[in-house]
Protein backbone atom coordinates (compact mmCIF):
# COMPACT_ATOMS: atom_id res chain seq x y z
CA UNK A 1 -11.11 -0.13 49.28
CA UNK A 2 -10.57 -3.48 50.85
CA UNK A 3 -11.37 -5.00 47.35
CA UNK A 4 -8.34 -2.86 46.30
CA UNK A 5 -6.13 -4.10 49.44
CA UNK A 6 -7.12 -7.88 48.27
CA UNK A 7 -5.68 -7.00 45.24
CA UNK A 8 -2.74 -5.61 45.72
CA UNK A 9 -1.86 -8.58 48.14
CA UNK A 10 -2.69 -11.02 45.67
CA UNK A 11 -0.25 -9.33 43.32
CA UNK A 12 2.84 -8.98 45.26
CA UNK A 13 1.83 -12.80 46.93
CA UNK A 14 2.04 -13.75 42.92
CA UNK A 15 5.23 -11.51 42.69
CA UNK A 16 7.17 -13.22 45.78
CA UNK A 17 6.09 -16.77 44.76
CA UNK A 18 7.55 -16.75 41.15
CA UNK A 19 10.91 -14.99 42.63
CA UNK A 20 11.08 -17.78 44.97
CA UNK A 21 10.15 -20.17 42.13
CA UNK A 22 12.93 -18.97 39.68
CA UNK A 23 16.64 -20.05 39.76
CA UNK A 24 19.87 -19.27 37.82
CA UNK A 25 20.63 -21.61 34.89
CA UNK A 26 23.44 -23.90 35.14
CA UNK A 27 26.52 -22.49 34.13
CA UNK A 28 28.34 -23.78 30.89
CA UNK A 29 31.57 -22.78 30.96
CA UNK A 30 34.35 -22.03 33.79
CA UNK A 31 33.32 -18.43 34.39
CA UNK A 32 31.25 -15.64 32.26
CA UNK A 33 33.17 -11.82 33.60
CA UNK A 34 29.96 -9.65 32.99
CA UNK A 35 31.19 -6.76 31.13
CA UNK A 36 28.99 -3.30 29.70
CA UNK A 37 31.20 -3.24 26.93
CA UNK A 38 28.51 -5.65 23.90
CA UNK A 39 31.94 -4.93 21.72
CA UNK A 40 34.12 -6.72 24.04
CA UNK A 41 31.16 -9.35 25.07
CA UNK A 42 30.66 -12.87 23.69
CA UNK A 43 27.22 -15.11 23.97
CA UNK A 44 27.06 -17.25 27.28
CA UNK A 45 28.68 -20.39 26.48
CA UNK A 46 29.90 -19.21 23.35
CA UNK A 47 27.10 -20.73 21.28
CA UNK A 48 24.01 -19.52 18.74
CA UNK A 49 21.38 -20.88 17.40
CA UNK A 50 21.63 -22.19 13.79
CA UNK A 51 18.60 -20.95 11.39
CA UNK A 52 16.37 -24.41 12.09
CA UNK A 53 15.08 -24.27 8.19
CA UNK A 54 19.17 -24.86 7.50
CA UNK A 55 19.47 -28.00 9.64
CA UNK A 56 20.55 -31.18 8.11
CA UNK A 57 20.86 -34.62 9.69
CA UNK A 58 24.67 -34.36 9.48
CA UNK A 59 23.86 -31.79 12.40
CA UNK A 60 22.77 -34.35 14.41
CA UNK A 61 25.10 -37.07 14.02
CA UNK A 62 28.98 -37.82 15.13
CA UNK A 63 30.93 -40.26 13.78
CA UNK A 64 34.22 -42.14 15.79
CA UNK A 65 33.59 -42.89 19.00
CA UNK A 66 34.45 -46.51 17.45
CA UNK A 67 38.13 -45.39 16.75
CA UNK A 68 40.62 -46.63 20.05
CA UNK A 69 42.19 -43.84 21.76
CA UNK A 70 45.89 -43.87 22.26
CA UNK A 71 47.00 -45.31 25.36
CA UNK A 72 50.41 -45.06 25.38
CA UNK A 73 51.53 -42.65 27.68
CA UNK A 74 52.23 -42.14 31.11
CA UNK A 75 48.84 -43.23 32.39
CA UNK A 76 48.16 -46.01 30.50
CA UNK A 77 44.79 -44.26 29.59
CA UNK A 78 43.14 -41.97 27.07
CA UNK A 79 39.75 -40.57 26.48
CA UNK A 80 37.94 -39.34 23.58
CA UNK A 81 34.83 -36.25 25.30
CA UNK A 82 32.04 -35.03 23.11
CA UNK A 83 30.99 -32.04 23.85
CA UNK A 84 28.68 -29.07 22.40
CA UNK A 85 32.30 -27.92 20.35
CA UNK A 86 32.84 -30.99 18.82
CA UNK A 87 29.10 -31.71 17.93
CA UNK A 88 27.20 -28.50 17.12
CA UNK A 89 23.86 -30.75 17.38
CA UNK A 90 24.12 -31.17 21.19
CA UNK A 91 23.69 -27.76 22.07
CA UNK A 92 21.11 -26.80 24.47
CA UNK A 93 20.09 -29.99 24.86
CA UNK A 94 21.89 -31.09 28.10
CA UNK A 95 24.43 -33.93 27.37
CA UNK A 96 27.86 -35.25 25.92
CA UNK A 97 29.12 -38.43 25.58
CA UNK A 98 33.33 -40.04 25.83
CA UNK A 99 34.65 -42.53 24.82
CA UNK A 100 37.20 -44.12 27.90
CA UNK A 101 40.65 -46.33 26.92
CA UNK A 102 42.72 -48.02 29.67
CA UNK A 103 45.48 -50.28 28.75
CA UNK A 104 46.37 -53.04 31.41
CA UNK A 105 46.83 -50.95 34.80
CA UNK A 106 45.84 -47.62 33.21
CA UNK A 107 44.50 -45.09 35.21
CA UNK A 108 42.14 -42.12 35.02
CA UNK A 109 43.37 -40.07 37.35
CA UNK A 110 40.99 -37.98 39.84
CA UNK A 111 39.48 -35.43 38.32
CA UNK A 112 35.95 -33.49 38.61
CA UNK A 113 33.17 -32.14 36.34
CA UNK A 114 32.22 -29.15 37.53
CA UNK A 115 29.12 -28.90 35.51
CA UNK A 116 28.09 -32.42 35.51
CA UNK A 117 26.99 -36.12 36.65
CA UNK A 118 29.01 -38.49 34.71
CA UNK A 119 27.63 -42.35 33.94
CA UNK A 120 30.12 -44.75 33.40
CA UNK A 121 29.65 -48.11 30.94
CA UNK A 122 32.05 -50.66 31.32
CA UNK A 123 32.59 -52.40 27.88
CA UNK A 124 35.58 -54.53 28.42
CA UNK A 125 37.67 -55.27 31.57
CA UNK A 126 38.01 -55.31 34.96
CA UNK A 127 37.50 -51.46 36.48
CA UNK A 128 38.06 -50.65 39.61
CA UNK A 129 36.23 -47.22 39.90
CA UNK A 130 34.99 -44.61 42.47
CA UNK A 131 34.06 -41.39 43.58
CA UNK A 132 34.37 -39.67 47.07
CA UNK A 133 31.84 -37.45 49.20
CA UNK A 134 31.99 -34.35 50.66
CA UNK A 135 33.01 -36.27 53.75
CA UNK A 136 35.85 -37.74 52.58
CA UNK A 137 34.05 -41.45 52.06
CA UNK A 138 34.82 -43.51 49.32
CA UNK A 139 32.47 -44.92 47.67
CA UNK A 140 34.66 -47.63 45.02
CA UNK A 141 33.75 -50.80 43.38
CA UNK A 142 34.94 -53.44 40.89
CA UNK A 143 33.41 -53.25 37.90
CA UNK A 144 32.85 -56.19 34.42
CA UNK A 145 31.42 -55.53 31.26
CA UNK A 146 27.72 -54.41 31.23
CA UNK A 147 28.00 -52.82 34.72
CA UNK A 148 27.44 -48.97 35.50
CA UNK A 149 28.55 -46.04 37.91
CA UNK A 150 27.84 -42.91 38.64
CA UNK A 151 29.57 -39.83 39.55
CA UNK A 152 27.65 -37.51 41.49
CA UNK A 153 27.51 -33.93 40.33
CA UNK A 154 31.49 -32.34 40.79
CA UNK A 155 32.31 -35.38 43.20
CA UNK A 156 36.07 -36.43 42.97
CA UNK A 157 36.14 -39.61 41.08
CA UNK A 158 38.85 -42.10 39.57
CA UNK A 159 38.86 -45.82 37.42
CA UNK A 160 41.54 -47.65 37.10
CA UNK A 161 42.14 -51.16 35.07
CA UNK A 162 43.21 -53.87 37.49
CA UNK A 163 42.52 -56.40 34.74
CA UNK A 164 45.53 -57.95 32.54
CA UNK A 165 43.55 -56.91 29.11
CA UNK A 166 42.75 -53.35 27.42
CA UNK A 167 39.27 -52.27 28.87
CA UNK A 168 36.82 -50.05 27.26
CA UNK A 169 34.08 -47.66 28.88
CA UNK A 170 32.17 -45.42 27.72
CA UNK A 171 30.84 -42.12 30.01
CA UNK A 172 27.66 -40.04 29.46
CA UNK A 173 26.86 -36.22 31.03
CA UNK A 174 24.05 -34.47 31.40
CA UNK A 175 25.70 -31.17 30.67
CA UNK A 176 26.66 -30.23 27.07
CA UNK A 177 29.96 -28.86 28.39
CA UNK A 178 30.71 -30.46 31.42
CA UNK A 179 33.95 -30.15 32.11
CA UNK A 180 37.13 -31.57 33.25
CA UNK A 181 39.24 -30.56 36.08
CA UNK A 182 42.90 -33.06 36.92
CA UNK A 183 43.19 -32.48 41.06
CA UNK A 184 46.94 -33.34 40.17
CA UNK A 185 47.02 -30.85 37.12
CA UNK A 186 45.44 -28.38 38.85
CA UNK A 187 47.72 -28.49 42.04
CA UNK A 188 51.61 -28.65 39.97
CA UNK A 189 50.49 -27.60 36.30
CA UNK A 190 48.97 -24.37 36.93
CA UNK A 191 50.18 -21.15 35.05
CA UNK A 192 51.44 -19.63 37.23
CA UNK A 193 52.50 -22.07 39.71
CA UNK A 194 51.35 -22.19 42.81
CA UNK A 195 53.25 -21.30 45.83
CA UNK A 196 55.49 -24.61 46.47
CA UNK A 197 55.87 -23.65 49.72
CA UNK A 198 51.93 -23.14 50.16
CA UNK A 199 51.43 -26.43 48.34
CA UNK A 200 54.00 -28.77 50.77
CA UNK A 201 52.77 -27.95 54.29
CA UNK A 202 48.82 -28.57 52.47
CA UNK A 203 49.79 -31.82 51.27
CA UNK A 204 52.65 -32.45 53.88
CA UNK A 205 55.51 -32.68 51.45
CA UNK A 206 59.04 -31.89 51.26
CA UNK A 207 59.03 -28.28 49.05
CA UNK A 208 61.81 -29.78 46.83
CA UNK A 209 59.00 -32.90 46.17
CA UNK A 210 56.48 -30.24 45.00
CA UNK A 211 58.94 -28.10 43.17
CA UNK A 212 59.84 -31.44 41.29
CA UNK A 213 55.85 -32.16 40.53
CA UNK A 214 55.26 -28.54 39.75
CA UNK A 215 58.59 -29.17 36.90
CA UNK A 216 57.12 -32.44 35.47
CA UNK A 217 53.05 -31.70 35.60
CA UNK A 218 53.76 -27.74 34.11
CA UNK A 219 56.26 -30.03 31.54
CA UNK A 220 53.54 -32.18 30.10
CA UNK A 221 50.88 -29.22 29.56
């Protein structure tokens, strides 16, 4: 009998140590609505597996990240992102790769991944770039060719080019999908707004301001 106890204890010891061992997987997309319906359901993420014994090399290999994004626009900035949709060959593996423009003052605005820790690779010029905590402490720093930064996981984060040449960067993720979320796009560009009212006494604006933002950010979308 107390053989029998022993066992039993062992068992549900085993049982309570792998349920506090096991976790969720990261998620890979904005949201995933679980649904009964298999009809109306899609896979998680959105991606399959390709038959391996049909792989080719051309799976595994992007070409243009050597092409110059255009710049010319109202932020003086443009990026090219790599993800799991634009090459197949990434997926499950963990990681995505951009390619970062700034013309002289551009600016990449502050923005989060939500699903990942960016690096940053300055190429050419002079980048001023930074990321801020939970506790509202910047963390910024001038950057020259051959010097790195990283963005912690979903931490606000901004560069912008204080040199007088083009500069060049290029970011890598450790999430296949990781991501992008504007703070300004995502306060005046949603669909459907957001109360303008709601939005001036959080940010301590005039409503007429906001409406104005909302008009211009929902404009270029």
């Amino acid at each position: 009998m107390k053989s029998v106890n022993f066992l039993l204890a062992f068992v549900l010891l085993a049982l309570a140590s792998s349920l506090a061992s096991a976790y969720d997987p990261s998620p890979l997309q904005d949201f995933c609505v679980a649904v009964n319906d298999t009809k109306t359901a899609i896979f998680v993420n959105g991606k399959i597996c390709k038959d391996p014994t049909l792989a080719t090399p051309d799976d595994f290999t992007f070409s243009g990240l050597n092409i110059p994004t255009d710049t010319n626009n109202f932020l003086g900035q443009n990026s090219n992102l790599v993800t799991v949709d634009q090459f197949p060959g990434l997926n499950t593996l963990g990681v995505a790769i951009a390619r970062v423009d700034y013309a002289p003052g551009g600016v990449n605005p502050p923005h989060i991944h939500p699903r990942g820790t960016e690096l940053l690779l300055v190429i050419k010029g002079t980048i001023f770039a930074g990321f801020v905590d939970s506790n509202n402490t910047l963390f910024g720093k001038i950057l020259y060719p051959g010097d790195l930064i990283v963005f912690p996981l979903a931490m606000n984060h901004f560069q912008v080019n204080i040199g007088k040449t083009d500069g060049l960067a290029f970011a890598s993720f450790n999430s296949q999908n990781p991501g992008v979320i504007t703070l300004a796009n995502s306060l005046f560009g949603t669909n459907p707004p957001i109360d303008p009212y709601a939005l001036a006494r959080a940010l301590q604006l005039d409503v007429n301001v906001v409406k104005e933002l909302q008009a211009k950010f929902r404009s270029s979308n």
